[in-house]
C-alpha atoms as a PDB file:
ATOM      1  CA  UNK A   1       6.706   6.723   8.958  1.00  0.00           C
ATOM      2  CA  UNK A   2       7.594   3.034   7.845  1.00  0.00           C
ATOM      3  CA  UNK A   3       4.322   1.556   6.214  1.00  0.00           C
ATOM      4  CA  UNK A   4       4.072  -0.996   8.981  1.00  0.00           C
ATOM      5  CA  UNK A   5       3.482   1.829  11.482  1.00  0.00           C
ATOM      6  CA  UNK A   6       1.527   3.746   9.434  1.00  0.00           C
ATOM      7  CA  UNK A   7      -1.077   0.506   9.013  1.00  0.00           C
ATOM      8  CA  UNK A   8      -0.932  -0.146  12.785  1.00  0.00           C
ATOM      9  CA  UNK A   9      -1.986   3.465  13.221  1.00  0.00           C
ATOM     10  CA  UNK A  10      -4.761   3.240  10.676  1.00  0.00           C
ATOM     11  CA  UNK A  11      -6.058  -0.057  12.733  1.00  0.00           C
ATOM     12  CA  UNK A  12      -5.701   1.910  16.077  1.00  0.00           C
ATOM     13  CA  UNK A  13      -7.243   5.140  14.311  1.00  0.00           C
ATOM     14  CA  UNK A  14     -10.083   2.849  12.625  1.00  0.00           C
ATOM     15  CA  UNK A  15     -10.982   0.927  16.604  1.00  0.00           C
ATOM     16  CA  UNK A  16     -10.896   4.392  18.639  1.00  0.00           C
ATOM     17  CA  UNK A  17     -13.444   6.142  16.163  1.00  0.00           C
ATOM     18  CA  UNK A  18     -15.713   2.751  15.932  1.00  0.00           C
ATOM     19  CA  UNK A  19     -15.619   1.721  12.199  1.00  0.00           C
ATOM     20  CA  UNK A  20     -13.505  -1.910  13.952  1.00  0.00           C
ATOM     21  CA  UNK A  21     -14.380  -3.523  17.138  1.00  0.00           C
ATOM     22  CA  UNK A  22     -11.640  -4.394  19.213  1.00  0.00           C
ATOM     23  CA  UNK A  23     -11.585  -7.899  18.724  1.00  0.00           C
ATOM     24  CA  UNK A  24     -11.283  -7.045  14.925  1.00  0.00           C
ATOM     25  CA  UNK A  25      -8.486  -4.461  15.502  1.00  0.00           C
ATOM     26  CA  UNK A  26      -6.533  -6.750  17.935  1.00  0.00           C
ATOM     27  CA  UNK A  27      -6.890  -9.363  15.862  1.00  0.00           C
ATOM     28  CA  UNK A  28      -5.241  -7.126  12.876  1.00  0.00           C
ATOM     29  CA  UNK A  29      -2.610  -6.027  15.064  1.00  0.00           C
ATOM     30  CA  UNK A  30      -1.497  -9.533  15.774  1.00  0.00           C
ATOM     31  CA  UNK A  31      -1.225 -10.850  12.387  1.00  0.00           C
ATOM     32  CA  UNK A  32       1.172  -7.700  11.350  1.00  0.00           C
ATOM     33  CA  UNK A  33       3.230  -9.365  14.346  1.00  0.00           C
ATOM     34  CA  UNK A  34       2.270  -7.150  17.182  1.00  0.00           C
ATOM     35  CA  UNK A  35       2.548  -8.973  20.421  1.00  0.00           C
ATOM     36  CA  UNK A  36      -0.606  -9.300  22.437  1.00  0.00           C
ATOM     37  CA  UNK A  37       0.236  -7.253  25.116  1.00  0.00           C
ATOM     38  CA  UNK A  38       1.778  -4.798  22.968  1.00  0.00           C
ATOM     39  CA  UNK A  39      -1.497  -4.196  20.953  1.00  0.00           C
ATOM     40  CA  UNK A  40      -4.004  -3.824  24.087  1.00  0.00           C
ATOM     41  CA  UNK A  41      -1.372  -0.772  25.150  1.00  0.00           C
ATOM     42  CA  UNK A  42      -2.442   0.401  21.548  1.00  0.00           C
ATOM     43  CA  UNK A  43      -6.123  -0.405  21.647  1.00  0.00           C
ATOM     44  CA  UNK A  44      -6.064   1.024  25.207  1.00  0.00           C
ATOM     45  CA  UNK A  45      -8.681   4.418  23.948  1.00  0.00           C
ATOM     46  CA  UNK A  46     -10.875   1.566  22.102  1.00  0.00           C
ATOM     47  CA  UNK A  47     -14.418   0.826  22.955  1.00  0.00           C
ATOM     48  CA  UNK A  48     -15.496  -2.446  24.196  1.00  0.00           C
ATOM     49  CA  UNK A  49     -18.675  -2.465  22.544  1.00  0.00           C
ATOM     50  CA  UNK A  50     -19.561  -5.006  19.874  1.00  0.00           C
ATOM     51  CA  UNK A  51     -20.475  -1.958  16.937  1.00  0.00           C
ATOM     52  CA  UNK A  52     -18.404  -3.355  14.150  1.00  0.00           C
ATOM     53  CA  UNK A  53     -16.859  -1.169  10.871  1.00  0.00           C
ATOM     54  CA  UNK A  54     -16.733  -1.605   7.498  1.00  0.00           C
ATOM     55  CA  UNK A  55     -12.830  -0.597   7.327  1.00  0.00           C
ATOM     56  CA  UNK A  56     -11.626   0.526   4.102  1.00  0.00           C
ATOM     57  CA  UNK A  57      -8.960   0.942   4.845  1.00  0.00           C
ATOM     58  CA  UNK A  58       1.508  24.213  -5.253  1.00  0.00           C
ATOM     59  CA  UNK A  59      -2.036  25.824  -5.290  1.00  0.00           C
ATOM     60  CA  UNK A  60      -4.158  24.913  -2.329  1.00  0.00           C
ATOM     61  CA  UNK A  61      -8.500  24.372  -3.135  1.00  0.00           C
ATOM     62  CA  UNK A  62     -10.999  23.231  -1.577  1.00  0.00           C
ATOM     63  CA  UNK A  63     -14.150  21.543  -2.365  1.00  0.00           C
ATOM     64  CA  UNK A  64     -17.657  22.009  -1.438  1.00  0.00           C
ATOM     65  CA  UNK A  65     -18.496  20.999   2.394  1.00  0.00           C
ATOM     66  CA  UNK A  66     -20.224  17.745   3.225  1.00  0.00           C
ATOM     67  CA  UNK A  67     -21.196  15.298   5.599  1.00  0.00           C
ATOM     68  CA  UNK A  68     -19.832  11.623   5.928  1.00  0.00           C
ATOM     69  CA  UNK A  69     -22.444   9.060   5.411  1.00  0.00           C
ATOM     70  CA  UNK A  70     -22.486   5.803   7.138  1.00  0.00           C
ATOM     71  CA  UNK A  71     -24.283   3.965   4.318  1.00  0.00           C
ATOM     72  CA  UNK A  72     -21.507   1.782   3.640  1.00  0.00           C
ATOM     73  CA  UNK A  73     -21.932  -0.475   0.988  1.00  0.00           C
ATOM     74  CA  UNK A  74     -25.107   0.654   0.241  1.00  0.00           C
ATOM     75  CA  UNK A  75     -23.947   4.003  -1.031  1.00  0.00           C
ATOM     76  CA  UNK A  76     -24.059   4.437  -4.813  1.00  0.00           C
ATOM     77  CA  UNK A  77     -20.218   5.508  -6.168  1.00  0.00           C
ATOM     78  CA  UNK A  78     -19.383   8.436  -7.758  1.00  0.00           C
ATOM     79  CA  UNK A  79     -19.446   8.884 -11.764  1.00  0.00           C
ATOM     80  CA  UNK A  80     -20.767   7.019 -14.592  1.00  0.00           C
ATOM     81  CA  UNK A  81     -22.249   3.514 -14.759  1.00  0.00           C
ATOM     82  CA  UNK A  82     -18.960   1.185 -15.025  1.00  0.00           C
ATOM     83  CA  UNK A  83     -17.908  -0.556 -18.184  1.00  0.00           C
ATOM     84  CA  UNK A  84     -17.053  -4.235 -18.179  1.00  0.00           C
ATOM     85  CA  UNK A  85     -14.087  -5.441 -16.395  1.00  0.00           C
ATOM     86  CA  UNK A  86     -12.431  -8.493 -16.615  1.00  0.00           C
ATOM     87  CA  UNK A  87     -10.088 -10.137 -14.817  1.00  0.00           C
ATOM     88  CA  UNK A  88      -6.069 -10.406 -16.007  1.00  0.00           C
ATOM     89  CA  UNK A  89      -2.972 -11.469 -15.363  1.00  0.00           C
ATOM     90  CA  UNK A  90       0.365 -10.270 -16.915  1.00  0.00           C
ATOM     91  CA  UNK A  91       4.512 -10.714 -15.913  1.00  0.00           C
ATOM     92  CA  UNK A  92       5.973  -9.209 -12.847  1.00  0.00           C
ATOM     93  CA  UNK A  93       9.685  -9.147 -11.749  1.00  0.00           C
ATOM     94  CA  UNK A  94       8.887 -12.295  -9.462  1.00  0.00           C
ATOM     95  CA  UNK A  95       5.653 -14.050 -10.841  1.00  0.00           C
ATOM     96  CA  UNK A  96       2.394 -13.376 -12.755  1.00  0.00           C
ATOM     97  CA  UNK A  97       0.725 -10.321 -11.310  1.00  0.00           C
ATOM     98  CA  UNK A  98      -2.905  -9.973 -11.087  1.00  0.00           C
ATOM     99  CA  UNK A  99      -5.669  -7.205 -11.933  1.00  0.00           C
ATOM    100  CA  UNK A 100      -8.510  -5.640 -13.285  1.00  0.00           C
ATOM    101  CA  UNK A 101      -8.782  -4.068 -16.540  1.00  0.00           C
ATOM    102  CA  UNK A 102     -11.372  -1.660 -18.899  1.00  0.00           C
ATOM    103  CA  UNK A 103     -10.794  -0.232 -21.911  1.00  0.00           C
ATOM    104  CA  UNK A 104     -12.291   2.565 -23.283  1.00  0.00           C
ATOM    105  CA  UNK A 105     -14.208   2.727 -26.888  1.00  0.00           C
ATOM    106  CA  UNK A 106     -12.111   5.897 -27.507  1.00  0.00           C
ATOM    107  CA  UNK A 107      -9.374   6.380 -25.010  1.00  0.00           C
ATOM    108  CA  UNK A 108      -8.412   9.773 -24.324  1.00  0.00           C
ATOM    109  CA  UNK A 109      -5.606   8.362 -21.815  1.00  0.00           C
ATOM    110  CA  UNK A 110      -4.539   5.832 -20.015  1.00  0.00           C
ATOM    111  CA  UNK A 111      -4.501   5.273 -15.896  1.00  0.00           C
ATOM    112  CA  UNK A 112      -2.923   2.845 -13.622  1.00  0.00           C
ATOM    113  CA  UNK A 113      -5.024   2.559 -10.380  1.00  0.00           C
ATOM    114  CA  UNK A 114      -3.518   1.102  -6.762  1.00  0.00           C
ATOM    115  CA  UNK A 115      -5.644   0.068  -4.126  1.00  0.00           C
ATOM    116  CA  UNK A 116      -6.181   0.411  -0.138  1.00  0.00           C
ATOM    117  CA  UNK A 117      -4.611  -1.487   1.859  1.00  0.00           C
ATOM    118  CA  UNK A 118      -6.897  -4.417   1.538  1.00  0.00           C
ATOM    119  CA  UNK A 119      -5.680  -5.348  -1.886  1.00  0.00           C
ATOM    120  CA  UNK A 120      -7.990  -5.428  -4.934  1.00  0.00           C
ATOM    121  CA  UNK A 121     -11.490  -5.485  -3.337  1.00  0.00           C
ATOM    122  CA  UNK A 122     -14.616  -5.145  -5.406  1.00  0.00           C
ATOM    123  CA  UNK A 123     -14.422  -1.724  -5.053  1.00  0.00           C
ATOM    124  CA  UNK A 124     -11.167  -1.568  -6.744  1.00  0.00           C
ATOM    125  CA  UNK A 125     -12.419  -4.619  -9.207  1.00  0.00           C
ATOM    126  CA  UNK A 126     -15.101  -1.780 -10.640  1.00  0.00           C
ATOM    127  CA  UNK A 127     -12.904   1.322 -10.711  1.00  0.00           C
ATOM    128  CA  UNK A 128     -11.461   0.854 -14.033  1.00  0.00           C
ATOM    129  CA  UNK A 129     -14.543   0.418 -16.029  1.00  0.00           C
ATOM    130  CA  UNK A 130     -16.092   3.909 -13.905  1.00  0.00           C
ATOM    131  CA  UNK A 131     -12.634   5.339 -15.453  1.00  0.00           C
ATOM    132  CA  UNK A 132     -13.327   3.903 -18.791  1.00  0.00           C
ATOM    133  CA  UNK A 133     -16.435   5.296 -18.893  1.00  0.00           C
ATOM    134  CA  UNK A 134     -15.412   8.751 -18.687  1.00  0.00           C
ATOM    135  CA  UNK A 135     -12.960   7.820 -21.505  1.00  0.00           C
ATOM    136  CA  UNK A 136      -9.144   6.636 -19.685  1.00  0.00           C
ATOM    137  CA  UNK A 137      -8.918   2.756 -19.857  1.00  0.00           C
ATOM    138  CA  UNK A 138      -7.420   1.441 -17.059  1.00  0.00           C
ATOM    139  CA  UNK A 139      -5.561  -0.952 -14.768  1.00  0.00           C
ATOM    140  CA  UNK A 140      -5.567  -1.601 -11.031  1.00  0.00           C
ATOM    141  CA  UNK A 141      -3.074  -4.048 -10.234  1.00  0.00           C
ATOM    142  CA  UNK A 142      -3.421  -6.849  -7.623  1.00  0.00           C
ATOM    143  CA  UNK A 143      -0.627  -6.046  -4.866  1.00  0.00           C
ATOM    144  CA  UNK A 144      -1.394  -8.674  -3.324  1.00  0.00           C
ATOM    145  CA  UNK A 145       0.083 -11.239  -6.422  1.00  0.00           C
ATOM    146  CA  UNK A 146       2.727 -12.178  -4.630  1.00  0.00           C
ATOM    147  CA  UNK A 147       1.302 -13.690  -1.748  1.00  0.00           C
ATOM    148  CA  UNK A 148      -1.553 -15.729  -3.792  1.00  0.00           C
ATOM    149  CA  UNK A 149      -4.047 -12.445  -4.566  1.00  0.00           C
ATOM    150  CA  UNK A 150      -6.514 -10.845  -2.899  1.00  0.00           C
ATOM    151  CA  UNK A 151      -9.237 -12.787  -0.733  1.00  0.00           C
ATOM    152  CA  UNK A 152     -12.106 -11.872   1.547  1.00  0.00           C
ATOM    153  CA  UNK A 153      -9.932 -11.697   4.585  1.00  0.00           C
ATOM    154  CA  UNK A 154      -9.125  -7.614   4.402  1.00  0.00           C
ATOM    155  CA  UNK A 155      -6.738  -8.806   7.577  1.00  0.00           C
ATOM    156  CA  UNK A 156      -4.590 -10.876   5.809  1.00  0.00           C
ATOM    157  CA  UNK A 157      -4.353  -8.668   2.447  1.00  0.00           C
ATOM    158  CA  UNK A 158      -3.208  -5.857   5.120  1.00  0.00           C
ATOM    159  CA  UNK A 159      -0.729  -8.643   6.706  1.00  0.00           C
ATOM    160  CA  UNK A 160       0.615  -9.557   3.248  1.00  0.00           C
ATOM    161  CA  UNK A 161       1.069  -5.927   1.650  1.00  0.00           C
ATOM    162  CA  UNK A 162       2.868  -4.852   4.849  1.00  0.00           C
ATOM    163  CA  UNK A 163       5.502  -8.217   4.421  1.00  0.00           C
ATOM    164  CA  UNK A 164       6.606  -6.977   0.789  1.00  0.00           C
ATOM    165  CA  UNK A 165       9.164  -4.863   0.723  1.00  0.00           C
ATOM    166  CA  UNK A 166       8.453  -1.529  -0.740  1.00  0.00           C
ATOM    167  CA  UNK A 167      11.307  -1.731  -3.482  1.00  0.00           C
ATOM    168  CA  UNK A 168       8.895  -4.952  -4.518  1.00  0.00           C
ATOM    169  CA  UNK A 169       5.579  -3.014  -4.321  1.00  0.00           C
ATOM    170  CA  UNK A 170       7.261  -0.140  -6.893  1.00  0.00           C
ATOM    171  CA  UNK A 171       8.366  -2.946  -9.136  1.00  0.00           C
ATOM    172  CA  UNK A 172       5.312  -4.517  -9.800  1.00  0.00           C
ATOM    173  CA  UNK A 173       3.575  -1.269 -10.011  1.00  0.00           C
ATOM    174  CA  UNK A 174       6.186  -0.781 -13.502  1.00  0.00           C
ATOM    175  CA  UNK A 175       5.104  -4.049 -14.607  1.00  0.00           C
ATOM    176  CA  UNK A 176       2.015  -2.991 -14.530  1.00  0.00           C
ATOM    177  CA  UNK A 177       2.453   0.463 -15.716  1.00  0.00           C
ATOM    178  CA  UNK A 178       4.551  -2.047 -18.896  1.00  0.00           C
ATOM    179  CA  UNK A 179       1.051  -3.683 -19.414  1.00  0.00           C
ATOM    180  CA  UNK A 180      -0.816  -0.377 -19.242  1.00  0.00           C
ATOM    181  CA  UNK A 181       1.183   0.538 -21.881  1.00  0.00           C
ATOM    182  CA  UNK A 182       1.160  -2.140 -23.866  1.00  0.00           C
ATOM    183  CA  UNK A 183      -2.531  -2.358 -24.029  1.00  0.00           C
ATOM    184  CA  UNK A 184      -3.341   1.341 -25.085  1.00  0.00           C
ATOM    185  CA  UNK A 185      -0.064   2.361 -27.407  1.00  0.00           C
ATOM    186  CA  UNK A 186       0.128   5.924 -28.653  1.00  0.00           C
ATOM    187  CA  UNK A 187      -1.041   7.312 -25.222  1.00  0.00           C
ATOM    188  CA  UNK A 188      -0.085   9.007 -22.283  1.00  0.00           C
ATOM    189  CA  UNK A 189      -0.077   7.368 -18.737  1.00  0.00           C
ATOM    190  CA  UNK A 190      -1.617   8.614 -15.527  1.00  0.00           C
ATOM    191  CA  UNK A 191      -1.827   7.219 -12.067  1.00  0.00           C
ATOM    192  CA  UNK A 192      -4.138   7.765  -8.937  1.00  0.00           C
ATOM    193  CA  UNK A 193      -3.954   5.847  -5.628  1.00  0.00           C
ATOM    194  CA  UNK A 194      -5.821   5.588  -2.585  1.00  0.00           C
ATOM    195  CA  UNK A 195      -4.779   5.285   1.321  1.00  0.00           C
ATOM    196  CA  UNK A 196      -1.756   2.748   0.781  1.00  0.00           C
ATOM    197  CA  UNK A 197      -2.392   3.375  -2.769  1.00  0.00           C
ATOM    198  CA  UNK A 198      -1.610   7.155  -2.411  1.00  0.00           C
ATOM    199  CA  UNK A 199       1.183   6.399  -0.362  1.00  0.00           C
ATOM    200  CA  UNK A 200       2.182   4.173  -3.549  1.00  0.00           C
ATOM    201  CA  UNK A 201       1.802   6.751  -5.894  1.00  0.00           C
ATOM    202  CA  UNK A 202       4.466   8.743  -3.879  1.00  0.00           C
ATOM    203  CA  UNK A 203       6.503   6.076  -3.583  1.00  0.00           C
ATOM    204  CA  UNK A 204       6.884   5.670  -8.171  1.00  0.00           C
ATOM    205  CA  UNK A 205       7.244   9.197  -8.331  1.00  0.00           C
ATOM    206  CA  UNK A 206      10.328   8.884  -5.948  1.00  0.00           C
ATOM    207  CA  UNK A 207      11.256   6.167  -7.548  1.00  0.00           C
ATOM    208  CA  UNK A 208      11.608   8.353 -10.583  1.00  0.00           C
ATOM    209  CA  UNK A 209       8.960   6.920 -12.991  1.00  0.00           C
ATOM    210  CA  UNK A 210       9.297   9.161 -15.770  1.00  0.00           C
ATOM    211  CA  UNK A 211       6.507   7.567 -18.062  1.00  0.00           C
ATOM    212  CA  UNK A 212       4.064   9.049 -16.158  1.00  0.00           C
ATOM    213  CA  UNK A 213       2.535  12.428 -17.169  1.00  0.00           C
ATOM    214  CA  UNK A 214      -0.303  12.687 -14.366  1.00  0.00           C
ATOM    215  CA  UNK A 215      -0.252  11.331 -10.858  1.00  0.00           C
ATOM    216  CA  UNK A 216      -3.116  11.418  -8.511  1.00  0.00           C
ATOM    217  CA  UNK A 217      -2.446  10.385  -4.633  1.00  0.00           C
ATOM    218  CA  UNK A 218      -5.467  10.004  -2.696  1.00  0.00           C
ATOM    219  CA  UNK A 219      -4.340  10.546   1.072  1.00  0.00           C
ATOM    220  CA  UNK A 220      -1.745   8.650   0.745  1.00  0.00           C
ATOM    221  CA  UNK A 221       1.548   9.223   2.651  1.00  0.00           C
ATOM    222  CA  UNK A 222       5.005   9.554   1.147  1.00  0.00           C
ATOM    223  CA  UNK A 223       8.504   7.292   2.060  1.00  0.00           C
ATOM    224  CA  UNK A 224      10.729   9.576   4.302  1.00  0.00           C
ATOM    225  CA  UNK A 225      12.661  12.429   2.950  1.00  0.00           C
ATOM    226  CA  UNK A 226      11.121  12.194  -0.591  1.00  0.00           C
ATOM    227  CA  UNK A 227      13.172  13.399  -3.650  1.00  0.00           C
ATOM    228  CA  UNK A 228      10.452  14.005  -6.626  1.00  0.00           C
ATOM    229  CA  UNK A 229      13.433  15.359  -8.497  1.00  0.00           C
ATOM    230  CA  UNK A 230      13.338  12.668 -11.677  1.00  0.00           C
ATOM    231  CA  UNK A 231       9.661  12.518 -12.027  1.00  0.00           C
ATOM    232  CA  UNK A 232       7.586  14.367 -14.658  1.00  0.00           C
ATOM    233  CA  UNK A 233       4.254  14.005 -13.973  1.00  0.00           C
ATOM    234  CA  UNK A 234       1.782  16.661 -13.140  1.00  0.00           C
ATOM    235  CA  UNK A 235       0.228  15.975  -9.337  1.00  0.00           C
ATOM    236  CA  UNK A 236      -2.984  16.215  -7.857  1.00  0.00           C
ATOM    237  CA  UNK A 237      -2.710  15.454  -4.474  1.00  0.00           C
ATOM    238  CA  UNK A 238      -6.377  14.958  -2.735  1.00  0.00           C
ATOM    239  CA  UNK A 239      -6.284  15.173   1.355  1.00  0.00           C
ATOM    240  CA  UNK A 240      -9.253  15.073   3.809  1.00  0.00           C
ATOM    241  CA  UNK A 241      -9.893  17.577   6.330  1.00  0.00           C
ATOM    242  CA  UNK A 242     -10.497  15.439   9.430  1.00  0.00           C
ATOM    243  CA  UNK A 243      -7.805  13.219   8.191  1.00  0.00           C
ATOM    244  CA  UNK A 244      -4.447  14.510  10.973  1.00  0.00           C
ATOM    245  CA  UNK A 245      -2.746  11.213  10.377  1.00  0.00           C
ATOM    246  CA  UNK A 246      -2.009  11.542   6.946  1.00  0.00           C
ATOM    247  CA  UNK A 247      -2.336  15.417   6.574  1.00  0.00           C
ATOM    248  CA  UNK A 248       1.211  15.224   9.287  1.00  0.00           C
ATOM    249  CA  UNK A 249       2.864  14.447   6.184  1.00  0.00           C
ATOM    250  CA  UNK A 250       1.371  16.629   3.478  1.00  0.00           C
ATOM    251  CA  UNK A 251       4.054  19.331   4.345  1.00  0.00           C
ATOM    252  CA  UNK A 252       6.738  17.172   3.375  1.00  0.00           C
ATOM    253  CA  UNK A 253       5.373  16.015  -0.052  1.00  0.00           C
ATOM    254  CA  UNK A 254       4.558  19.469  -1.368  1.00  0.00           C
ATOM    255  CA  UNK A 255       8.114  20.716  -0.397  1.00  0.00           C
ATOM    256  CA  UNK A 256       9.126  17.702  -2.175  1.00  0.00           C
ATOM    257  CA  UNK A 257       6.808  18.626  -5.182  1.00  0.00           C
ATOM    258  CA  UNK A 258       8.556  22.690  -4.719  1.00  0.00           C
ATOM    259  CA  UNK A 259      11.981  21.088  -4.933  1.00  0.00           C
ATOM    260  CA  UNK A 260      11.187  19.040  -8.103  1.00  0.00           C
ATOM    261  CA  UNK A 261       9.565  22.300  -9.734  1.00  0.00           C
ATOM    262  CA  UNK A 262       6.458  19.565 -10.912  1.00  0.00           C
ATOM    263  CA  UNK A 263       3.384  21.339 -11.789  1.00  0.00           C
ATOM    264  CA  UNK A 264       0.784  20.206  -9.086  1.00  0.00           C
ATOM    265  CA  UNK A 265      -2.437  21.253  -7.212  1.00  0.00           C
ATOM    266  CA  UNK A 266      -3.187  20.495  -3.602  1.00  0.00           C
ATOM    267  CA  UNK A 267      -6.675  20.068  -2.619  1.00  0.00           C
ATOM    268  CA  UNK A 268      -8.124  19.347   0.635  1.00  0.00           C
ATOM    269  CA  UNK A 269     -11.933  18.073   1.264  1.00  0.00           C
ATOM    270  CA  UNK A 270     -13.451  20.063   3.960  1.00  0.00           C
ATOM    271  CA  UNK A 271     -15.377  17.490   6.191  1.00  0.00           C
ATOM    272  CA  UNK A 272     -14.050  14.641   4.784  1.00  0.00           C
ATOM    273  CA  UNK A 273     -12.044  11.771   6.263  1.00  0.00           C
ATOM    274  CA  UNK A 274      -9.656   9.052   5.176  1.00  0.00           C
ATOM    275  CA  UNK A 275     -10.830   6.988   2.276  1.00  0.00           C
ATOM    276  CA  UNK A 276     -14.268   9.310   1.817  1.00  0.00           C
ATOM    277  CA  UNK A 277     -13.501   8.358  -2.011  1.00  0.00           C
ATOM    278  CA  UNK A 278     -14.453   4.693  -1.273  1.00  0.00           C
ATOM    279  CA  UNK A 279     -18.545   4.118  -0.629  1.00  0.00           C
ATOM    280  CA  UNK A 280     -17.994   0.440   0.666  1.00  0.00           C
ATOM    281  CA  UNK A 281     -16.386   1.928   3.532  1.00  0.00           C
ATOM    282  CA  UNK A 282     -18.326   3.549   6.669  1.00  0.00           C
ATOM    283  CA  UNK A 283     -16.183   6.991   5.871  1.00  0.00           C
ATOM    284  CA  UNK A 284     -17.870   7.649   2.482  1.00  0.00           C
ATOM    285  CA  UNK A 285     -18.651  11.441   2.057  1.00  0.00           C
ATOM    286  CA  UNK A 286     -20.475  12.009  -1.327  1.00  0.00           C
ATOM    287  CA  UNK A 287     -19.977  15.190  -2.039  1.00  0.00           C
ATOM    288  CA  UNK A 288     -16.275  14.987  -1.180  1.00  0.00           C
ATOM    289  CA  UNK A 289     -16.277  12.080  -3.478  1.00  0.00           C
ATOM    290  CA  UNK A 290     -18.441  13.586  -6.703  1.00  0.00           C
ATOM    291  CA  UNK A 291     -15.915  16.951  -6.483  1.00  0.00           C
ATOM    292  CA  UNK A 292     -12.619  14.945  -5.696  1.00  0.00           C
ATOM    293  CA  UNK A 293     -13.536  12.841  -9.328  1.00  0.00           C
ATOM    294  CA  UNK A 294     -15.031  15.470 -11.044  1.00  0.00           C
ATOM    295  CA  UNK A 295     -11.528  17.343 -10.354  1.00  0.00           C
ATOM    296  CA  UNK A 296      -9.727  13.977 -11.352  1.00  0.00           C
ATOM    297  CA  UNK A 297     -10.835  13.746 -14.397  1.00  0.00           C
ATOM    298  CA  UNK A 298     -10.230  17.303 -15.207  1.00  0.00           C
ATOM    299  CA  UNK A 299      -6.879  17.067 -14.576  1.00  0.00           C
ATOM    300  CA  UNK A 300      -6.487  13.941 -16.555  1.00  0.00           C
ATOM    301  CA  UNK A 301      -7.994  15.576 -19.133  1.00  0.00           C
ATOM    302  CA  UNK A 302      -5.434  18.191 -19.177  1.00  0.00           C
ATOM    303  CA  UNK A 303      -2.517  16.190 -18.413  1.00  0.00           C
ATOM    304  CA  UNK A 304      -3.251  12.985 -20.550  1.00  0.00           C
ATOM    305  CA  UNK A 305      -5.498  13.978 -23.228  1.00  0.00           C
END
């Protein structure tokens, strides 16, 4: 599935279950270029009701059941009290990219981290220094850099990300795996990505990005006919239950995963839906979340450390 379709389907998905209204969701559809008449065919099982969303965008395990919570930005996230961020920019292939970066006191590792589809939103902003914390500095790099950087419109981020070509999105993801580096010498690099992210994650290890040693996609889907065959790194891939759009694809990726002969570990949240990791968004499942990081960081921990 080209990303393009695979966002439309996640605005469509996001309308029919309620987390957009259907303003919101045409709206979205229109500024990936999606004709007007076009998109009401698509919205066509969407509720005319004004209830808005807060969108977020091999072994086999699962984790403990659970029940979505609708708290939304109210919920508290998963894992430690943060460390301090702060804000930087480094060189990309076409520009300065941006990010957000935390180092730990004693790093046992290091991790690059790739946002949703909405670009680097607070909850992304935070997610290095909860990583720190738990001892992995890390980096989540702005995708958005090369249209201006993320901004409140989540619309327009989604509009921007889905405009770069994916060759573009992989290169700036080695700049920033270059900075990663840079910053904590002498250690091993990790990566874990969520929704778009996920799908990004994927997309380096196809790309053959041997410098990484642990890679983490969050629900993310891989490009078409992956080939895993020059990566190293040993994979955790995370999948919801109630997430069909995504989980289509799962078979593909772990015969891809077989084929390359990389260690990796497929575990599936019963309960849980797309982005349950994220507790800005209205899919949030808490227990999904607390096992999916407490099994994170054990495999960083083996992998990195």
């Amino acid at each position: 599935m080209a990303f393009e379709e695979y966002v439309q389907s996640e605005i469509v998905e996001e309308c029919t279950k309620g987390f957009l209204t259907r303003r919101e969701a045409l709206r979205r559809l229109m500024l990936l270029g999606v004709g007007a008449a076009a998109a009401g065919v698509m919205l066509a099982g969407c509720s005319d009701d004004d209830s808005s969303g807060a969108g977020d965008d091999t072994t086999t395990t699962t984790g403990p059941s659970s029940t979505t919570t609708t708290a939304g930005a109210a919920a508290a996230p998963v894992g430690p009290a943060p460390l301090a961020t702060e804000a930087v920019t480094f060189a990309g292939p076409a520009g300065q990219l941006k990010g957000s970066w935390s180092a730990a006191p004693q790093p046992k590792g290091a991790v690059l981290i790739i946002h949703e589809n909405r670009g680097l939103t607070p909850h992304f902003v935070t997610l290095p220094g909860r990583l720190a914390a738990s001892g992995y500095s890390a980096l989540a790099v702005d995708l958005v850099s090369r249209k201006g950087g993320t901004t409140d419109d989540q619309a327009a981020a989604m509009a921007a990300l889905t405009s770069i070509p994916r060759p573009d999105l992989v290169a700036d993801l080695q700049a920033g795996l270059d900075e990663l580096l840079r910053r904590t010498p002498g250690h091993k690099a990790g990566t874990v990505g969520f929704c778009f992210g996920g799908g990004m994650v994927w997309s380096l290890l196809a790309a053959g990005e041997a410098r990484l040693a642990a890679a983490a996609p969050f629900y993310g889907t891989p490009p078409e006919n992956p080939d895993f065959s020059k990566a190293k790194a040993a994979v955790l891939a995370v999948y919801a239950e109630k997430d069909d759009r995504v989980n289509g694809t799962r078979p593909a990726a772990v015969a891809a995963l077989e084929a390359a002969k990389l260690t990796h570990e497929v575990v599936v949240a019963p309960g849980a839906d797309h982005a349950f990791f994220n507790e800005t968004g209205q899919r949030f499942n808490a227990a999904a979340a607390a096992d999916a990081h407490t099994r994170l960081l054990a495999w960083f921990g083996k992998y990195l450390s």
